[in-house]
N, C-alpha and C. Protein backbone atom coordinates (compact mmCIF):
# COMPACT_ATOMS: atom_id res chain seq x y z
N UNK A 1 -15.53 -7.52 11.55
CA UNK A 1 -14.28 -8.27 11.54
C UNK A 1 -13.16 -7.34 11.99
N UNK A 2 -12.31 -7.63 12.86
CA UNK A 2 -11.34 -6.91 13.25
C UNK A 2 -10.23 -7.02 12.27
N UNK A 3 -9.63 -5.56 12.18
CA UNK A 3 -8.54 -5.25 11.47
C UNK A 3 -6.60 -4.88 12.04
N UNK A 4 -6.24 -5.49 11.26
CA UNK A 4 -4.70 -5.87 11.97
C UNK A 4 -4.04 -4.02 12.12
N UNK A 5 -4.21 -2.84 11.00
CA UNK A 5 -3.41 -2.02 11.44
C UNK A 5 -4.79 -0.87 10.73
N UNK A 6 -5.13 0.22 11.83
CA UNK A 6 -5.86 1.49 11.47
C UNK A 6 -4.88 2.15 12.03
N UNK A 7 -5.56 3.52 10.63
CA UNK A 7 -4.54 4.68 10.39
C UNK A 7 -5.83 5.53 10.39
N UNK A 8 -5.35 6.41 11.53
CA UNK A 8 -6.70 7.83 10.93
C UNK A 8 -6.30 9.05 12.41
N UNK A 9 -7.14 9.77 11.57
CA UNK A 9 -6.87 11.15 12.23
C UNK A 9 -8.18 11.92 13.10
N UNK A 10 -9.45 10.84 13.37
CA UNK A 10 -10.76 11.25 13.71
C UNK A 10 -11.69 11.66 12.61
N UNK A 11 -11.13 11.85 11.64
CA UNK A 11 -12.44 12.01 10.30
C UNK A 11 -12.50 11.80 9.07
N UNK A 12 -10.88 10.55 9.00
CA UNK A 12 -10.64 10.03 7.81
C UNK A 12 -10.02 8.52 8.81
N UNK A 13 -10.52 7.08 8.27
CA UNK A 13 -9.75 5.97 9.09
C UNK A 13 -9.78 5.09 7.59
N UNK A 14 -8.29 4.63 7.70
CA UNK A 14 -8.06 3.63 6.61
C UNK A 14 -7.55 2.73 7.10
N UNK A 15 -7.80 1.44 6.91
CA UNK A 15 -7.76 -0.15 7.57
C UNK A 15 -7.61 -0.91 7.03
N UNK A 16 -6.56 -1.98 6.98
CA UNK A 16 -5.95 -2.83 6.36
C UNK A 16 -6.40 -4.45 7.35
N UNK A 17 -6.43 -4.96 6.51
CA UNK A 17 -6.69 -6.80 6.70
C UNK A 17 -5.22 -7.60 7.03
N UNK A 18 -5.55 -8.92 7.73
CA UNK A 18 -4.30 -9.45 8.15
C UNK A 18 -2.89 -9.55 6.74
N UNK A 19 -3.44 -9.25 5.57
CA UNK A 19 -2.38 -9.83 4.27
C UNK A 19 -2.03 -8.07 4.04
N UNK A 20 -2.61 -7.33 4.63
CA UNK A 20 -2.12 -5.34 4.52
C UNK A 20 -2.67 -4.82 3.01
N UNK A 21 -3.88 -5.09 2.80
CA UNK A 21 -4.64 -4.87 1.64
C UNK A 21 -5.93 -4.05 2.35
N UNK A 22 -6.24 -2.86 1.96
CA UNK A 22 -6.90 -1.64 2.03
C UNK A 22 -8.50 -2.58 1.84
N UNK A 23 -8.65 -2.44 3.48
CA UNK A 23 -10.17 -3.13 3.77
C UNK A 23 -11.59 -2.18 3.90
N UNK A 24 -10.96 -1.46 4.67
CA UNK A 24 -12.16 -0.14 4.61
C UNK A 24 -11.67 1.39 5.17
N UNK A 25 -12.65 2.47 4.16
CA UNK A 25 -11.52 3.74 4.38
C UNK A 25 -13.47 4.55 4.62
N UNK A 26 -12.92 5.07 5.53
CA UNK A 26 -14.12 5.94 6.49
C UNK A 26 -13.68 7.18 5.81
N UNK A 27 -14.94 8.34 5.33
CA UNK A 27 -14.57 9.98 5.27
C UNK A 27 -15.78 10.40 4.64
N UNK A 28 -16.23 11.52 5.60
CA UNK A 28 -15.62 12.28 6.73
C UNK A 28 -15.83 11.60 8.06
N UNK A 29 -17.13 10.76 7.94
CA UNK A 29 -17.61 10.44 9.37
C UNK A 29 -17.32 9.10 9.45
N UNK A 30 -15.84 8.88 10.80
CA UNK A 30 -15.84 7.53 11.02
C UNK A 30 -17.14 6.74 11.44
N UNK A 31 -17.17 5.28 10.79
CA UNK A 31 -17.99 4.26 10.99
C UNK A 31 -19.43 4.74 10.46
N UNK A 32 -19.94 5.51 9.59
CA UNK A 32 -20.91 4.94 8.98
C UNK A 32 -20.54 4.86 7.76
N UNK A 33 -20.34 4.81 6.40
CA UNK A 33 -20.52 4.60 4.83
C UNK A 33 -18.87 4.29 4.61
N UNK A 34 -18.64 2.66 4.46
CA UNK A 34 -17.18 2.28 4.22
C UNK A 34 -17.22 2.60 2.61
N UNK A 35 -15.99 4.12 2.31
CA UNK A 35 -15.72 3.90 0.79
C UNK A 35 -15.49 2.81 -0.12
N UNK A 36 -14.60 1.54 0.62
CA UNK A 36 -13.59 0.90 -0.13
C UNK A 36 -14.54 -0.20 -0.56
N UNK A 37 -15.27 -0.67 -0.16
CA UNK A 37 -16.31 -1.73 -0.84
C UNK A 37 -15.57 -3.34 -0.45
N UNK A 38 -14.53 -3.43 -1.20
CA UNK A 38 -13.95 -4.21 -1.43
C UNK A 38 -12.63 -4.69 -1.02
N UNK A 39 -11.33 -5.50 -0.63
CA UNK A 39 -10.41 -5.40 -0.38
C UNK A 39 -9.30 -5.19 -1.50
N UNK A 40 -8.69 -4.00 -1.71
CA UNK A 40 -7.78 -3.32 -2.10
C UNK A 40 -6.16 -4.21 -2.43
N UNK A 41 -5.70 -3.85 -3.10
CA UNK A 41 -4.10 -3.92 -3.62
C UNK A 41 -3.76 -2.92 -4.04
N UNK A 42 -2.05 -2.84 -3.68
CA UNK A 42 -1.25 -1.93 -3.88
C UNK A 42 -0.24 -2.19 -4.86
N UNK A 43 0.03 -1.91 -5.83
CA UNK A 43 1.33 -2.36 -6.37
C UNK A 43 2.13 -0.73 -7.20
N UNK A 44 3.20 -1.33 -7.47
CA UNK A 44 4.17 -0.51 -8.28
C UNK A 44 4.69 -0.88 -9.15
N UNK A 45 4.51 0.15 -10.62
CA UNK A 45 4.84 -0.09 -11.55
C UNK A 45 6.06 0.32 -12.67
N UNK A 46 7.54 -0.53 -11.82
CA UNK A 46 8.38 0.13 -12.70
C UNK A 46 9.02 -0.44 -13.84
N UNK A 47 9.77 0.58 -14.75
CA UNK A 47 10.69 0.01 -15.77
C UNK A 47 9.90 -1.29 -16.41
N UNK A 48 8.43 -1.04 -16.50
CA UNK A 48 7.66 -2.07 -17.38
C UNK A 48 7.28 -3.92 -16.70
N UNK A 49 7.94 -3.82 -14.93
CA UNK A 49 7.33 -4.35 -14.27
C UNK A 49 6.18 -4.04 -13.04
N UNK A 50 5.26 -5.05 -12.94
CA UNK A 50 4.54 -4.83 -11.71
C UNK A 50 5.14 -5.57 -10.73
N UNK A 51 5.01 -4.66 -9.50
CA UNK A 51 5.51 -5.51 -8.20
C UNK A 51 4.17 -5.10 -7.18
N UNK A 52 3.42 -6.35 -6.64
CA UNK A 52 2.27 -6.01 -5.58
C UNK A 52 3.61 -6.21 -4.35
N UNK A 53 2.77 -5.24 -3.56
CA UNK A 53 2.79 -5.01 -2.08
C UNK A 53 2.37 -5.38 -1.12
């Protein structure tokens, strides 16, 4: 499945899905063993609220 924005440097690639939730993260060797398994969220947690990203 194609991904809307990759970030990498040749031996680390992290890739986000059309909604920008952490789809698959390559390391050391791009394209064989995706760490992320799963699709990812980001959020921040201040002053006793959560805010997703």
């Amino acid at each position: 499945m194609p991904r809307d924005l990759l970030i990498g440097n040749g031996s680390l690639v992290v890739a986000f899905d059309s909604k920008y939730r952490l789809a698959d993260l390559y390391f050391p060797h791009v394209g064989q063993e995706n760490h992320a398994g799963a699709p990812s969220r980001f959020g921040v947690w201040v002053d006793g609220t959560m805010s997703w990203v």
